[in-house]
N, C-alpha and C. Protein backbone atom coordinates (compact mmCIF):
# COMPACT_ATOMS: atom_id res chain seq x y z
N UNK A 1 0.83 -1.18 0.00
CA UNK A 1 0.00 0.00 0.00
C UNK A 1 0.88 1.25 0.00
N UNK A 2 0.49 2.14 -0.76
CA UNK A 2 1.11 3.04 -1.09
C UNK A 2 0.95 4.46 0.56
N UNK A 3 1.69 5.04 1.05
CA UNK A 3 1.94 5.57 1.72
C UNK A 3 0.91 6.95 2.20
N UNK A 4 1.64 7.64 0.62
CA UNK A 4 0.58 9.05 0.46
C UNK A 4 0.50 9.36 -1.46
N UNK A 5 0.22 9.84 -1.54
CA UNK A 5 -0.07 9.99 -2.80
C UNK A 5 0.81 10.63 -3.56
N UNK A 6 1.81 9.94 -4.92
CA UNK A 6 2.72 11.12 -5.67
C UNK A 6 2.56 11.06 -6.66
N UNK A 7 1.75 12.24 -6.88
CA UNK A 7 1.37 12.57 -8.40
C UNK A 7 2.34 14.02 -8.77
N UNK A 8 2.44 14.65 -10.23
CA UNK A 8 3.41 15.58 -10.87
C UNK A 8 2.68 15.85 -12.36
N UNK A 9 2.50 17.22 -12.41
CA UNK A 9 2.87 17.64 -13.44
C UNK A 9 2.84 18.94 -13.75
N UNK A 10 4.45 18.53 -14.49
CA UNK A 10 4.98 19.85 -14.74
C UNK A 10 5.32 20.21 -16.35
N UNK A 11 5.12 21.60 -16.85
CA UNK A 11 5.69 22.06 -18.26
C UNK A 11 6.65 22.89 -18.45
N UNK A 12 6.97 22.71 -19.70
CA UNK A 12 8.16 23.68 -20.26
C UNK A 12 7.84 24.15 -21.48
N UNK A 13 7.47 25.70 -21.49
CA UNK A 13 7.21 26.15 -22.44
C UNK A 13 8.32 27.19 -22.99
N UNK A 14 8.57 27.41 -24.50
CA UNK A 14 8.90 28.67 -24.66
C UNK A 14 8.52 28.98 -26.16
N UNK A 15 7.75 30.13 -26.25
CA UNK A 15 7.28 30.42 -27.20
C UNK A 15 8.27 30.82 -28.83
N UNK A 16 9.80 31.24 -27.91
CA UNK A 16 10.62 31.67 -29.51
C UNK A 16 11.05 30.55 -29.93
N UNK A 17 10.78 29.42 -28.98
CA UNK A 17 11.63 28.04 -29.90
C UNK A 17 10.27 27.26 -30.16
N UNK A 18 9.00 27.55 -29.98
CA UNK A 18 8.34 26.72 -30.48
C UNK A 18 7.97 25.63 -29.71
N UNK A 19 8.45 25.75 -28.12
CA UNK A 19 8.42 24.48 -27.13
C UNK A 19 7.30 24.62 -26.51
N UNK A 20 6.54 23.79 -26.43
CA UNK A 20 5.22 23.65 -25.30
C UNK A 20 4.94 22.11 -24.88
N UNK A 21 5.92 21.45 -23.85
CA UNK A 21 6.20 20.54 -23.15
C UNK A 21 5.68 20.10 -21.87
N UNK A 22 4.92 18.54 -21.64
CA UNK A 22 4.69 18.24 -20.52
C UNK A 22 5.66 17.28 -20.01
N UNK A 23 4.88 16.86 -18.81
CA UNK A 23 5.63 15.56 -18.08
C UNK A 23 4.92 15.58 -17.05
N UNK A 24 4.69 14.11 -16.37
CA UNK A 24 3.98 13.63 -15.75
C UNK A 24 4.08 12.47 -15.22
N UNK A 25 4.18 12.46 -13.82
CA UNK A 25 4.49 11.22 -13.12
C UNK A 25 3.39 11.11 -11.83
N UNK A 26 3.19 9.55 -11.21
CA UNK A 26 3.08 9.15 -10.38
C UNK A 26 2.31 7.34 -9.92
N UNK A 27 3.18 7.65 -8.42
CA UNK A 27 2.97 6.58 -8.47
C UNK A 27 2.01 5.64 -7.29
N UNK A 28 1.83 4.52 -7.94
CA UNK A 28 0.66 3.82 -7.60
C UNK A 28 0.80 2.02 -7.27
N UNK A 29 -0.17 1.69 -6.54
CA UNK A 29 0.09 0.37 -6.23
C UNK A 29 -0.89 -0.39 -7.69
N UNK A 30 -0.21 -1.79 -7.51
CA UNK A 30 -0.77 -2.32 -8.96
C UNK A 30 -1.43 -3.77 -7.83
N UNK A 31 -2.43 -4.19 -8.82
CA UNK A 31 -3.34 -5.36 -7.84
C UNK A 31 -2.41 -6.56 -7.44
N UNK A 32 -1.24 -6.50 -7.84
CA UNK A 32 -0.19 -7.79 -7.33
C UNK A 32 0.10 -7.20 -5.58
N UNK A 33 0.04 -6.05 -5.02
CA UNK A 33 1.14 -5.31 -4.34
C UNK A 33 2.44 -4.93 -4.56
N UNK A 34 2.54 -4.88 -6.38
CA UNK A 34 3.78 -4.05 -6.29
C UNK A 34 3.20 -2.47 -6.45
N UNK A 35 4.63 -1.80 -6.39
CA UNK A 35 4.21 -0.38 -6.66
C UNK A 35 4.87 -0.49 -7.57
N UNK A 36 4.14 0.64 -8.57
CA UNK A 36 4.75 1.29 -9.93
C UNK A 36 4.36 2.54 -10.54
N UNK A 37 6.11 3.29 -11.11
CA UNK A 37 6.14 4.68 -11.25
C UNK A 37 5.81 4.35 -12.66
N UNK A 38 4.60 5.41 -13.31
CA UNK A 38 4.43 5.53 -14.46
C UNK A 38 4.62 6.87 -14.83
N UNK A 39 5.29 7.26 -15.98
CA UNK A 39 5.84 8.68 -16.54
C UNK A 39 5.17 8.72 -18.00
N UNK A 40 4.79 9.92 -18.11
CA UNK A 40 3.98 10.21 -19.82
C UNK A 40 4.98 11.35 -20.36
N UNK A 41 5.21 11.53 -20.91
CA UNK A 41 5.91 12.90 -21.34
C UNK A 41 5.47 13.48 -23.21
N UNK A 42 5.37 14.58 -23.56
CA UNK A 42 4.65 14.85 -25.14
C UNK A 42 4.99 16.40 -25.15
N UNK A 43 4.55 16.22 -26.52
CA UNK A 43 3.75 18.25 -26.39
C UNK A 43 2.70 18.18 -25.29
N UNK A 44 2.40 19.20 -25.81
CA UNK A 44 1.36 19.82 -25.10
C UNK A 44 0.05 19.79 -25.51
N UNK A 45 -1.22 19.06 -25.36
CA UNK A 45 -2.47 18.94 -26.45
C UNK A 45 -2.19 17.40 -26.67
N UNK A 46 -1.02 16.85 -27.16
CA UNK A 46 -0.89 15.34 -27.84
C UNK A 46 -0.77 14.45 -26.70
N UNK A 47 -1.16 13.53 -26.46
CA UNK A 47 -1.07 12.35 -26.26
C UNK A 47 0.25 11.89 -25.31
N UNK A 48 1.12 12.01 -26.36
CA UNK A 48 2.54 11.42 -25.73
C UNK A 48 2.91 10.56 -25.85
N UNK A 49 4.24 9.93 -24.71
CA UNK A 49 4.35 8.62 -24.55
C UNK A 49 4.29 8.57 -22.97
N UNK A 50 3.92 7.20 -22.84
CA UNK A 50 4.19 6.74 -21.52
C UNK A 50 5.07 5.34 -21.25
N UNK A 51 5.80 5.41 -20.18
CA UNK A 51 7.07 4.48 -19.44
C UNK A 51 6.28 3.91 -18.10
N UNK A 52 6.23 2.63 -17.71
CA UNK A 52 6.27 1.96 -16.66
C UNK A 52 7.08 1.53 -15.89
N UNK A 53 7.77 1.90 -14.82
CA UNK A 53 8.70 0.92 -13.60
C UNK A 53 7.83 0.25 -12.54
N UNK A 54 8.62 -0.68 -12.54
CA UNK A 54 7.50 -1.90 -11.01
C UNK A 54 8.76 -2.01 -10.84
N UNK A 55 8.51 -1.31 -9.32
CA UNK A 55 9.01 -2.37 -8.00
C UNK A 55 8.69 -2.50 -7.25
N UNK A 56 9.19 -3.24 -6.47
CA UNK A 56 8.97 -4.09 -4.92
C UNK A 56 8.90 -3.13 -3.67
N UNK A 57 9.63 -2.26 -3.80
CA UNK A 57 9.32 -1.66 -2.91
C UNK A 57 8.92 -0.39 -2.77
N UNK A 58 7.83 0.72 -2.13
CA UNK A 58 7.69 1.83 -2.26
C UNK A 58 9.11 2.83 -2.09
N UNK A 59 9.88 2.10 -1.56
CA UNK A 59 10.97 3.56 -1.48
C UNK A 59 11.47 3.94 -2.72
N UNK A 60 11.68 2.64 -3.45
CA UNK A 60 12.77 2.32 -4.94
C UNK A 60 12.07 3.15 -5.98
N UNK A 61 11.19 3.38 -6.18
CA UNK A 61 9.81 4.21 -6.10
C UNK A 61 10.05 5.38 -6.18
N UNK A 62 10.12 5.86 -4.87
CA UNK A 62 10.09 7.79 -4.31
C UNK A 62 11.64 8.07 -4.99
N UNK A 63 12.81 7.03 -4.20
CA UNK A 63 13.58 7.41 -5.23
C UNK A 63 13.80 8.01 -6.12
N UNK A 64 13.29 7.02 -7.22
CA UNK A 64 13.27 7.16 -8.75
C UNK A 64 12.37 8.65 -9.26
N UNK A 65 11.21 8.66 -8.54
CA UNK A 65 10.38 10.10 -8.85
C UNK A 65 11.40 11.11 -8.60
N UNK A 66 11.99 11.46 -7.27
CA UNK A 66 12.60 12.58 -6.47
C UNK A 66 13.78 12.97 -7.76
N UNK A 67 14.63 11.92 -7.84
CA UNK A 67 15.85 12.18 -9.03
C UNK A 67 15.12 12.52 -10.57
N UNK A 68 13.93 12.36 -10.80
CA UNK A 68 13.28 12.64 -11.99
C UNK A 68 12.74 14.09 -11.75
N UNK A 69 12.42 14.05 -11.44
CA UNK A 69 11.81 15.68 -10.71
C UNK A 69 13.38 16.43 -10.54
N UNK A 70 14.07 16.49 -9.96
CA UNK A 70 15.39 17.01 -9.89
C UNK A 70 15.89 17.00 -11.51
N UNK A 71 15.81 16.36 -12.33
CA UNK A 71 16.55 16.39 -13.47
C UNK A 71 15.44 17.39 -14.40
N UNK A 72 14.14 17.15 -14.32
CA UNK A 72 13.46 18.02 -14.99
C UNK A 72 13.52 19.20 -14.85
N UNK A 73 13.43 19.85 -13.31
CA UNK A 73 13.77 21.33 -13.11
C UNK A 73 14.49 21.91 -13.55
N UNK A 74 15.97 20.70 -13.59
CA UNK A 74 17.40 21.72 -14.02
C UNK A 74 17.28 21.59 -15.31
N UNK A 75 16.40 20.95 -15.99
CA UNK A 75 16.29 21.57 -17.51
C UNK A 75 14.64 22.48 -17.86
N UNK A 76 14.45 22.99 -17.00
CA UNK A 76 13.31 24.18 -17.04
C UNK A 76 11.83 23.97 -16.84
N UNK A 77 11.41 22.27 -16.42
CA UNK A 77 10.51 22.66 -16.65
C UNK A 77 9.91 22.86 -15.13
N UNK A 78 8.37 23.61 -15.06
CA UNK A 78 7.69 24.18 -13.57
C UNK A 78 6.56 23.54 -13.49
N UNK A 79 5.89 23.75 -12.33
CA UNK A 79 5.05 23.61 -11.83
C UNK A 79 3.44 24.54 -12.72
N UNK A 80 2.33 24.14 -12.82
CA UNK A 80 1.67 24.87 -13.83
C UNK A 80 -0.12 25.20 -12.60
N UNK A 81 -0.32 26.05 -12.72
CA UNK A 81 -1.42 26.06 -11.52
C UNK A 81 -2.47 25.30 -12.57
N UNK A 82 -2.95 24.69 -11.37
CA UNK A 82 -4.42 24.22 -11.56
C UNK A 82 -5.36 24.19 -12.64
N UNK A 83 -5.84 25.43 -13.01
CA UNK A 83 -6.69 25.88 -13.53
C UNK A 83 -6.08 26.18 -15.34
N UNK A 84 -5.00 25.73 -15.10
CA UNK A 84 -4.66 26.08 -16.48
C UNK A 84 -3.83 24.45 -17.14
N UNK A 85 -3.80 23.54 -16.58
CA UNK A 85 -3.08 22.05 -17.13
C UNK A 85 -4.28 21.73 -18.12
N UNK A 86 -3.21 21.14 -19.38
CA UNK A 86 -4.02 21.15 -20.70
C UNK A 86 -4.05 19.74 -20.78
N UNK A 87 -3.50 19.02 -20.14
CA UNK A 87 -3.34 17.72 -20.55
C UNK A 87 -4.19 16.33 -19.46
């Protein structure tokens, strides 16, 4: 059972290069009792792709989110309020 809830999503936009970028993570227990981080990433409006990790344990888990989240920031992308997520 999953702990507390970690959901994400964040964009990177910039209008002179033509970028309007999501990403999106979180994670969840699957009916075996494993947990697994699922990530979508696309434009913005499309679809995307999405990635699955299962593991065994919830930490291997938070881990993996925390260092993903850390790598996304330092390449620009933020946090988007509420009222405005397109995806």
């Amino acid at each position: 059972m999953i702990s507390q809830p970690y959901k994400l999503y964040i964009e990177r936009t910039d209008p002179t290069r033509n970028m309007a970028r999501f990403y999106a993570m979180s994670i969840d227990a699957t009916l075996f009792g494993d947990v697994c981080l699922t990530r979508r990433w696309g434009r913005i409006g499309a679809k995307g792709q999405t990635m699955t990790h299962h593991f065994e344990r919830e930490h291997d888990a938070v881990v993996l989110f925390l260092d993903l989240i850390r790598l996304k920031r330092k390449r620009g992308y933020a946090t988007v309020a509420s009222g405005r997520r397109s995806s």
